[in-house]
C-alpha atoms as a PDB file:
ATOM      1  CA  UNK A   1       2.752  24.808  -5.128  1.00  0.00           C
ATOM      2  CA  UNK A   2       3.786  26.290  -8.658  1.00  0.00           C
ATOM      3  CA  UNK A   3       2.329  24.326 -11.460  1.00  0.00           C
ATOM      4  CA  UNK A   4       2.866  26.208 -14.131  1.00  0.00           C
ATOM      5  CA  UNK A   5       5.305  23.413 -15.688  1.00  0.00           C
ATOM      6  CA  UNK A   6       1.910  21.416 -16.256  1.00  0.00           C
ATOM      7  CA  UNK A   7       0.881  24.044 -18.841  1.00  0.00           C
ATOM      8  CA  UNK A   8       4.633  25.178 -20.348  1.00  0.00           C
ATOM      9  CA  UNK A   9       6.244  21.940 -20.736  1.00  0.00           C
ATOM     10  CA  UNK A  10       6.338  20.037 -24.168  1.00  0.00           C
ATOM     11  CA  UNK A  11       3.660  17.369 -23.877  1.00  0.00           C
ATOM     12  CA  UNK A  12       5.827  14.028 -24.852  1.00  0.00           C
ATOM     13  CA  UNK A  13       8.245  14.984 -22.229  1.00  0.00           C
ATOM     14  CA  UNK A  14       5.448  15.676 -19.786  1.00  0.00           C
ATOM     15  CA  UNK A  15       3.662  12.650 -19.987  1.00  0.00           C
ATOM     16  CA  UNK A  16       7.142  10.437 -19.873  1.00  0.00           C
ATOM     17  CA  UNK A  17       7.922  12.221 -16.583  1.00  0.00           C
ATOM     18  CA  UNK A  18       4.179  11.685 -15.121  1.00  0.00           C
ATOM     19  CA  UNK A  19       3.460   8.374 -16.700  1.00  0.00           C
ATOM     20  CA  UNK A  20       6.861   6.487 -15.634  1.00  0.00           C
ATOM     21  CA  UNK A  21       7.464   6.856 -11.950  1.00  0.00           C
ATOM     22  CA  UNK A  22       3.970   5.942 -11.882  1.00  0.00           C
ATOM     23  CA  UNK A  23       4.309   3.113 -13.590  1.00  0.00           C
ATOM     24  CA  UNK A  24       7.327   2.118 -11.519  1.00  0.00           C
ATOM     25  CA  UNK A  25       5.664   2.822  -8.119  1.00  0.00           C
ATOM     26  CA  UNK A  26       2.606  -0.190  -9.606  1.00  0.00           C
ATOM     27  CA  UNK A  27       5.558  -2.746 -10.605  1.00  0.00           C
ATOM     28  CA  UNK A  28       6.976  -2.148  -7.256  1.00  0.00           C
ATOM     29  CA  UNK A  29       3.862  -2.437  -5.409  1.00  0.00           C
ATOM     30  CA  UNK A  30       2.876  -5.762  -6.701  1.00  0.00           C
ATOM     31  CA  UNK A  31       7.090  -6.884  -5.576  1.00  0.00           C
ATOM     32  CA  UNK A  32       5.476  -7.148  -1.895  1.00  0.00           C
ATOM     33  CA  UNK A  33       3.720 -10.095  -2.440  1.00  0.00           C
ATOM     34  CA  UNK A  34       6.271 -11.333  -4.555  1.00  0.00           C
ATOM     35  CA  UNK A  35       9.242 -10.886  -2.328  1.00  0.00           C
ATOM     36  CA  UNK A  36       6.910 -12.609   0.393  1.00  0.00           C
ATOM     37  CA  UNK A  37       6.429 -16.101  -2.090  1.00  0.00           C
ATOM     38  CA  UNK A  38      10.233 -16.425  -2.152  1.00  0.00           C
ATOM     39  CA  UNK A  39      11.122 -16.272   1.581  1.00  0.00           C
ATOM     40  CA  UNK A  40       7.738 -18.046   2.013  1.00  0.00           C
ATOM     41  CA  UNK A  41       8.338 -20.939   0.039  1.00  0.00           C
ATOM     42  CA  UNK A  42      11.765 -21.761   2.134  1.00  0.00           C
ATOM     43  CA  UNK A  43       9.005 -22.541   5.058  1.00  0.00           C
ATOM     44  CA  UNK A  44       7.122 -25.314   3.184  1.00  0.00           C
ATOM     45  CA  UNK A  45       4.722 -25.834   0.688  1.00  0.00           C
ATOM     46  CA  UNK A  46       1.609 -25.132   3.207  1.00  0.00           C
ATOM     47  CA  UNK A  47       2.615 -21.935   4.100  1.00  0.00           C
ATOM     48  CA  UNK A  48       3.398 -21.168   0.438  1.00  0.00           C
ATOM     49  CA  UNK A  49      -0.470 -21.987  -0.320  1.00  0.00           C
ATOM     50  CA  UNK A  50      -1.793 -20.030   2.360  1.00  0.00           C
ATOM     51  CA  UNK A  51      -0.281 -17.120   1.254  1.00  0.00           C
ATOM     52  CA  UNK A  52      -1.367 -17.654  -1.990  1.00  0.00           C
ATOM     53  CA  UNK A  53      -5.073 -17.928  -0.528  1.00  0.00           C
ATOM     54  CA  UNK A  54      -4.460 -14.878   1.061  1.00  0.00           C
ATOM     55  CA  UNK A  55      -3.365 -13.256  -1.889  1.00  0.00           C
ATOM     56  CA  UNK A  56      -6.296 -12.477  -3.514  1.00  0.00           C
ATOM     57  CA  UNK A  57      -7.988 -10.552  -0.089  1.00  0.00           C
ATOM     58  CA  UNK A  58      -5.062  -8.414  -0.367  1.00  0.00           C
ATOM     59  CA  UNK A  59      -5.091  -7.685  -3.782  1.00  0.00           C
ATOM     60  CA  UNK A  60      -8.691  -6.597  -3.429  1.00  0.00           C
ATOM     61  CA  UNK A  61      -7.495  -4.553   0.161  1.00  0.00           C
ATOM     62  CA  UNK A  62      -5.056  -2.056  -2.512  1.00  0.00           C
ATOM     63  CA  UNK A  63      -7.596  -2.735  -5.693  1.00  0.00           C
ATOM     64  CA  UNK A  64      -9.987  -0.611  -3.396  1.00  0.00           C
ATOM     65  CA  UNK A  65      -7.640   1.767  -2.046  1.00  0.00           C
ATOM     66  CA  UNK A  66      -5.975   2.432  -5.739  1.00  0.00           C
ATOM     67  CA  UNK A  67     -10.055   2.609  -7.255  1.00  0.00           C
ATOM     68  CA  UNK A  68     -10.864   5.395  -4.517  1.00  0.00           C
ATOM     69  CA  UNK A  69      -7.823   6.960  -4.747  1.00  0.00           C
ATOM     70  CA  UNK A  70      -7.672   7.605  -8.438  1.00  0.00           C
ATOM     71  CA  UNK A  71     -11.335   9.166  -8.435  1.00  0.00           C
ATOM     72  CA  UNK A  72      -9.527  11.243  -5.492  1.00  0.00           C
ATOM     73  CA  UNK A  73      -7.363  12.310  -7.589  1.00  0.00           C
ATOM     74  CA  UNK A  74      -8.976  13.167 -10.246  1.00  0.00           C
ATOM     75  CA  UNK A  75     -11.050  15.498  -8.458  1.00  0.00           C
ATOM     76  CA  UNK A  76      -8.422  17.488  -6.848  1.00  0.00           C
ATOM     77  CA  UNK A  77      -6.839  17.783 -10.073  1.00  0.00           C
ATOM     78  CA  UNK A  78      -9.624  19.288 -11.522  1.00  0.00           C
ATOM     79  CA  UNK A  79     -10.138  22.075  -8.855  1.00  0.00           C
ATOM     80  CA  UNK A  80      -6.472  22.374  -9.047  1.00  0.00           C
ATOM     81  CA  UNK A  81      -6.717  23.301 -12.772  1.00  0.00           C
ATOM     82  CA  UNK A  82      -9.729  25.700 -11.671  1.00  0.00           C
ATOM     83  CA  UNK A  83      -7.396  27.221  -9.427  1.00  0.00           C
ATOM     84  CA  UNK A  84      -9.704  26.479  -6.698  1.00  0.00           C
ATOM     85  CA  UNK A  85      -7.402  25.442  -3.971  1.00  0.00           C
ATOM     86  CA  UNK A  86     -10.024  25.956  -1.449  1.00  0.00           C
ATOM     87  CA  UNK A  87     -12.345  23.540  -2.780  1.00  0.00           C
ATOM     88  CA  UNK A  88      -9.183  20.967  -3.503  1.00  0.00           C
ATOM     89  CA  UNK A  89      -7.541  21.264   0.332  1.00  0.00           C
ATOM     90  CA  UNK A  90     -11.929  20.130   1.216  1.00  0.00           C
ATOM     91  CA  UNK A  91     -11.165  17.245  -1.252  1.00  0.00           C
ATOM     92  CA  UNK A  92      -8.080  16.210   0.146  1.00  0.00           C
ATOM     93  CA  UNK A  93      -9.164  16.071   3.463  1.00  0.00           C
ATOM     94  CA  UNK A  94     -12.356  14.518   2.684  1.00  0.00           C
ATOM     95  CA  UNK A  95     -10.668  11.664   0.791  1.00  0.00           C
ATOM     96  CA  UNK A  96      -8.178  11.068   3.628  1.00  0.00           C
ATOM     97  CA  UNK A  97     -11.183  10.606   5.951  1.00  0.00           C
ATOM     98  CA  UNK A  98     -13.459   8.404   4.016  1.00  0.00           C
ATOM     99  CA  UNK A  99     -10.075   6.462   2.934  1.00  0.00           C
ATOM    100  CA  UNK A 100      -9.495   5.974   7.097  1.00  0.00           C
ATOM    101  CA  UNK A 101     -12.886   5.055   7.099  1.00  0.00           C
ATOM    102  CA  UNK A 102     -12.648   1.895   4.725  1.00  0.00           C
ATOM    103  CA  UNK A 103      -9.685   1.195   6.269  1.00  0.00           C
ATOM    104  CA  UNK A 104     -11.047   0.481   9.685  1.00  0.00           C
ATOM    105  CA  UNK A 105     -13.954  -1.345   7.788  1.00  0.00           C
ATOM    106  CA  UNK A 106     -11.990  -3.740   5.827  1.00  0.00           C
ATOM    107  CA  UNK A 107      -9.647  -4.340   8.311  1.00  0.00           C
ATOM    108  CA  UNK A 108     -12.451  -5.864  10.413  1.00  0.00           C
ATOM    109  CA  UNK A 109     -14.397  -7.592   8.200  1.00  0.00           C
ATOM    110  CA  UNK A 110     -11.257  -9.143   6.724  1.00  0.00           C
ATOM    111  CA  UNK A 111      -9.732 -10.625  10.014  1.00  0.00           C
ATOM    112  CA  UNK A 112     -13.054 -11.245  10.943  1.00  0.00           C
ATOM    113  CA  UNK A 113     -13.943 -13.298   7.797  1.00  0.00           C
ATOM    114  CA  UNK A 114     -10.923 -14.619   7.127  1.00  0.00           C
ATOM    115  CA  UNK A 115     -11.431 -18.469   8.189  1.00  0.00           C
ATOM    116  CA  UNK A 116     -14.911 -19.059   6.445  1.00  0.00           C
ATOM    117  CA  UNK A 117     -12.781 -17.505   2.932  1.00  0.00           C
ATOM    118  CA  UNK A 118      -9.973 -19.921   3.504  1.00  0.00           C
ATOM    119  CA  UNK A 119     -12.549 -22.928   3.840  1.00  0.00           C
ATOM    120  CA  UNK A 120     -13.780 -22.893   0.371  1.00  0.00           C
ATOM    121  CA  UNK A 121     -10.319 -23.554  -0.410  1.00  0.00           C
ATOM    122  CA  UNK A 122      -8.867 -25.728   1.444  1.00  0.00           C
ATOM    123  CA  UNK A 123      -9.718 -28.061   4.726  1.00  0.00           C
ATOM    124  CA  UNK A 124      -5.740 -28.562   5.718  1.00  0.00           C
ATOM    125  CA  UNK A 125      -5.401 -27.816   9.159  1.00  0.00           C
ATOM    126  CA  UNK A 126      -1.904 -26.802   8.717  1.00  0.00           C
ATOM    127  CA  UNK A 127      -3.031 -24.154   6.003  1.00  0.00           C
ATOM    128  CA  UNK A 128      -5.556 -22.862   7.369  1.00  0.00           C
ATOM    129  CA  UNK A 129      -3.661 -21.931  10.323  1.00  0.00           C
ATOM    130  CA  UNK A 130      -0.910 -20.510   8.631  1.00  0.00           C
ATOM    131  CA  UNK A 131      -4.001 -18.589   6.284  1.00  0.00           C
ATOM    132  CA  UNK A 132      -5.395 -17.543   9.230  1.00  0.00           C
ATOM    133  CA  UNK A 133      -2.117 -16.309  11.313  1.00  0.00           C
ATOM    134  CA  UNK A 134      -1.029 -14.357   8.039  1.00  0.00           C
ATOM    135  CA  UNK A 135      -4.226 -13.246   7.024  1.00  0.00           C
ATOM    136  CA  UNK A 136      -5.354 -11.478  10.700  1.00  0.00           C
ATOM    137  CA  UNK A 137      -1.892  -9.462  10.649  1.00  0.00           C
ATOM    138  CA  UNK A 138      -1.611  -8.734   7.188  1.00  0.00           C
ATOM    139  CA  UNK A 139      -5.190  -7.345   7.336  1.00  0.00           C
ATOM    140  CA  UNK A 140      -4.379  -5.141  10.465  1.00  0.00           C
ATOM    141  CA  UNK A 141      -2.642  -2.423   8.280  1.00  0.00           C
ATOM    142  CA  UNK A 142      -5.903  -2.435   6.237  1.00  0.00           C
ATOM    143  CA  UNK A 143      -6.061   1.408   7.387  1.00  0.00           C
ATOM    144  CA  UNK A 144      -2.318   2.272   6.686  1.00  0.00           C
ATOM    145  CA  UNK A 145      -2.737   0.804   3.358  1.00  0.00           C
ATOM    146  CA  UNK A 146      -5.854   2.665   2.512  1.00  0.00           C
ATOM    147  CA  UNK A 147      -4.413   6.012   3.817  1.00  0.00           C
ATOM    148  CA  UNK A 148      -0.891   5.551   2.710  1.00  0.00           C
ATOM    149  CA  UNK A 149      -2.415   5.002  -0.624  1.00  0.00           C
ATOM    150  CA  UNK A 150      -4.597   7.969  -0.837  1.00  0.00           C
ATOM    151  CA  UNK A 151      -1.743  10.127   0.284  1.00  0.00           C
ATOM    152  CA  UNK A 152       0.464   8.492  -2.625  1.00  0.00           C
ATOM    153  CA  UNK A 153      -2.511   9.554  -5.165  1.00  0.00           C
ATOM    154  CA  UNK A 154      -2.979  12.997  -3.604  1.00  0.00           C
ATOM    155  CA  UNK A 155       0.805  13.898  -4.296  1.00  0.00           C
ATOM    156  CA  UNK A 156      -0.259  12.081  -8.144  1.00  0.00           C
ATOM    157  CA  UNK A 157      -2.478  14.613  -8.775  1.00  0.00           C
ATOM    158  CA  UNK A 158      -0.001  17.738  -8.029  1.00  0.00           C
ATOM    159  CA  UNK A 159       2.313  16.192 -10.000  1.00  0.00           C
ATOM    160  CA  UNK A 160       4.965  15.086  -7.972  1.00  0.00           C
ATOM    161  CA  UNK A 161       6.063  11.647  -9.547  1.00  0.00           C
ATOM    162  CA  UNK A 162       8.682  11.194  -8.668  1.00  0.00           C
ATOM    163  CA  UNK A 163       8.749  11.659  -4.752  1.00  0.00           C
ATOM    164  CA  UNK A 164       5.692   8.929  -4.992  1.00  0.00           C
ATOM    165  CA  UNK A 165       7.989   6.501  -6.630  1.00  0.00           C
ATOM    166  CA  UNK A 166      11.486   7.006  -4.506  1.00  0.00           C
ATOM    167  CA  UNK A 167       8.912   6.327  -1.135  1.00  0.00           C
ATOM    168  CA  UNK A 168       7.289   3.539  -3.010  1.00  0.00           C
ATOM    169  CA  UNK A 169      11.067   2.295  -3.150  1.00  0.00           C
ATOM    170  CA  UNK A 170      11.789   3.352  -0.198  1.00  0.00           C
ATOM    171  CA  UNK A 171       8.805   1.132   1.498  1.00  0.00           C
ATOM    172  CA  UNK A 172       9.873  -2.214  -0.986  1.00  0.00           C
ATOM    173  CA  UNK A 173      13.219  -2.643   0.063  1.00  0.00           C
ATOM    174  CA  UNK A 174      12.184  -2.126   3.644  1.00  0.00           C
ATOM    175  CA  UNK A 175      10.085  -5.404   2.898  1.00  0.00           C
ATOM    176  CA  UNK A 176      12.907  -7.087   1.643  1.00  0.00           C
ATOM    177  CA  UNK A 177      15.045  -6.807   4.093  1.00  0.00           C
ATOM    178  CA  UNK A 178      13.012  -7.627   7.103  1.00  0.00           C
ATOM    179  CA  UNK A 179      11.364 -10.231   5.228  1.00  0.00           C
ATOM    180  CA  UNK A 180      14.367 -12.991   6.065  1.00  0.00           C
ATOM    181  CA  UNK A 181      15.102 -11.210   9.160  1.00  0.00           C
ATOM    182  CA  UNK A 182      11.771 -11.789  10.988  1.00  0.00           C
ATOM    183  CA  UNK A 183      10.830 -15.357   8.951  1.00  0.00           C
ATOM    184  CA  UNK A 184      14.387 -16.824   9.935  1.00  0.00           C
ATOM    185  CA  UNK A 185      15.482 -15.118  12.501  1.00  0.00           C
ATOM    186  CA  UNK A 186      19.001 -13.155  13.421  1.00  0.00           C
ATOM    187  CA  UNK A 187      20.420 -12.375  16.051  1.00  0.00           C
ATOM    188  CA  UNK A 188      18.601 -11.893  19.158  1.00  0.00           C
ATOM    189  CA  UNK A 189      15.573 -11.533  16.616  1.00  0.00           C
ATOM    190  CA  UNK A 190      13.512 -14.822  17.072  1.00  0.00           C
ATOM    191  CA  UNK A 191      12.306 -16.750  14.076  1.00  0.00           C
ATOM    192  CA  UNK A 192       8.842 -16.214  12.943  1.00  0.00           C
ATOM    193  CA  UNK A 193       8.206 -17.409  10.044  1.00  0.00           C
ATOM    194  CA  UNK A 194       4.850 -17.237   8.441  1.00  0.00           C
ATOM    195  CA  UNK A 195       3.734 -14.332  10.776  1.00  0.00           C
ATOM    196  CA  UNK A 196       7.482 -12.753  10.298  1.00  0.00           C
ATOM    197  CA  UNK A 197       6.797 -12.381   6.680  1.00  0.00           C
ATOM    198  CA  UNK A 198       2.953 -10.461   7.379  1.00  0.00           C
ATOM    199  CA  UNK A 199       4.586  -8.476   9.747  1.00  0.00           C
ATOM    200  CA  UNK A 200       7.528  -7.017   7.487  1.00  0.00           C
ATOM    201  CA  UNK A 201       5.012  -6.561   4.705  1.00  0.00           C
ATOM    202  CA  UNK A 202       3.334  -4.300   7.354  1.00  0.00           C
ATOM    203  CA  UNK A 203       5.916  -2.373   8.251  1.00  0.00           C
ATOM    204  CA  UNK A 204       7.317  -1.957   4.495  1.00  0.00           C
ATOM    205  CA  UNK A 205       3.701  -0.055   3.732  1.00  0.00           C
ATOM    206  CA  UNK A 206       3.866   1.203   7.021  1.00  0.00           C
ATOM    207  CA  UNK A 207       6.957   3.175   6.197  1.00  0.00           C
ATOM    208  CA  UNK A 208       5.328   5.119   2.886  1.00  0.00           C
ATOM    209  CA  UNK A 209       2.551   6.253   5.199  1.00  0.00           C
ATOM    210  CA  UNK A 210       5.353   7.828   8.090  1.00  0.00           C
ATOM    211  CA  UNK A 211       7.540   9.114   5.060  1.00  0.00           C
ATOM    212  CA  UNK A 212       4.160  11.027   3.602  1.00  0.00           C
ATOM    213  CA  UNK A 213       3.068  12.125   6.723  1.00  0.00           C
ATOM    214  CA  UNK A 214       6.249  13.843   7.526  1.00  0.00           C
ATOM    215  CA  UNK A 215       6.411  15.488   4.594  1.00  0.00           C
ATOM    216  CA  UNK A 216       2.984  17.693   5.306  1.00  0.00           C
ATOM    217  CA  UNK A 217       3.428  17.830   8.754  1.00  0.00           C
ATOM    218  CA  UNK A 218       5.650  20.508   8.791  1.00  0.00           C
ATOM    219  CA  UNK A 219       3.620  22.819   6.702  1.00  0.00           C
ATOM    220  CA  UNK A 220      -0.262  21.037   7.261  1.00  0.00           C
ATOM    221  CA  UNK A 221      -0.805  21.241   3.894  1.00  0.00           C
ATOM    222  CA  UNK A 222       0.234  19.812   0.256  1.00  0.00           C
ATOM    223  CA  UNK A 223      -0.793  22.763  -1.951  1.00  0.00           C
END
């Protein structure tokens, strides 16, 4: 990939184009869980407060992915700038594994944990259910999260801003419009509710993940 841009560019226009899709792609990645509240809070008040319980395990789900990711990035952008692609293709790959790895870990250790982290809370049957029922499917695209989060870094640090935020986009308004879908139903699509709304979250950071891994596949690499 030709970076020379990085070093011939003026550097207030350079930093505008780096700095604001990325700043985009965080304002839409905190609209998941607020696109879930409104659909959520047409349920009932319960299942608006066990999302909101689950809220924080989530946060702390992409706070880890985003915290690994950056030092990921980082990293490759420093070999990059040594013009060691060699050494920045090992740190690629290595990231994508270890980010796999904590995927699979927090994914069960979450769903398994889950209940006991809802019961300092709250001791509302009716919550804790719906907690529960969100919680174990939100937390089962723990490892598309972590990878589809790495990837979005990795393409940070070779400057490509703006693809990030258009599949960041891309994977929002998926989530919005399955959200009502698969909470109220339509069609021959049964109502869901509660779980309707973990599952469309899924599948709207599901689809960054595909969209990334489509667009190495054809050439197995990113530099």
């Amino acid at each position: 990939m030709n970076q020379d841009y990085m070093k011939t560019k003026p550097i207030l226009p350079l930093v505008l184009s780096m700095s604001l899709p990325m700043v985009l792609s965080m304002l839409v990645n905190s609209l998941y869980n607020i696109v879930d509240s409104f659909f959520v809070a047409r349920i009932s008040e319960n299942a608006m407060n066990a999302l909101s319980l689950v809220f924080p395990i989530q946060n702390l789900i992409t706070a880890i992915a985003v915290g690994f990711g950056v030092g990921m990035n980082a990293v490759i952008a420093f070999y990059l700038g040594t013009e060691d692609h060699k050494k920045a293709e090992d740190s690629m790959a290595q990231g994508l594994l270890l980010s796999a790895i904590h995927g699979i870990i927090l994914m069960i250790v979450c769903v398994v944990f889950i209940p006991n982290f809802l019961k300092f809370f709250t001791n509302d049957p009716v919550v804790l259910k719906d907690g529960i029922l969100y919680g174990r499917i939100a937390f089962s695209f723990s490892f598309v999260i972590q990878v589809g989060i790495a990837f979005e870094k990795i393409y940070q640090s070779l400057g490509r801003m703006a693809l990030t935020m258009k599949i960041m986009i891309i994977g929002c308004v998926t989530n919005i419009i399955l959200d009502p879908i698969l909470i109220f139903g339509l069609g021959p699509i049964p109502a869901m509710g509660i779980a309707g709304a973990a599952i469309a979250t899924g599948i709207g950071q599901t689809v960054p993940f595909i969209l990334y891994y489509m667009d190495v596949l054809p050439s197995h690499s990113l530099l």
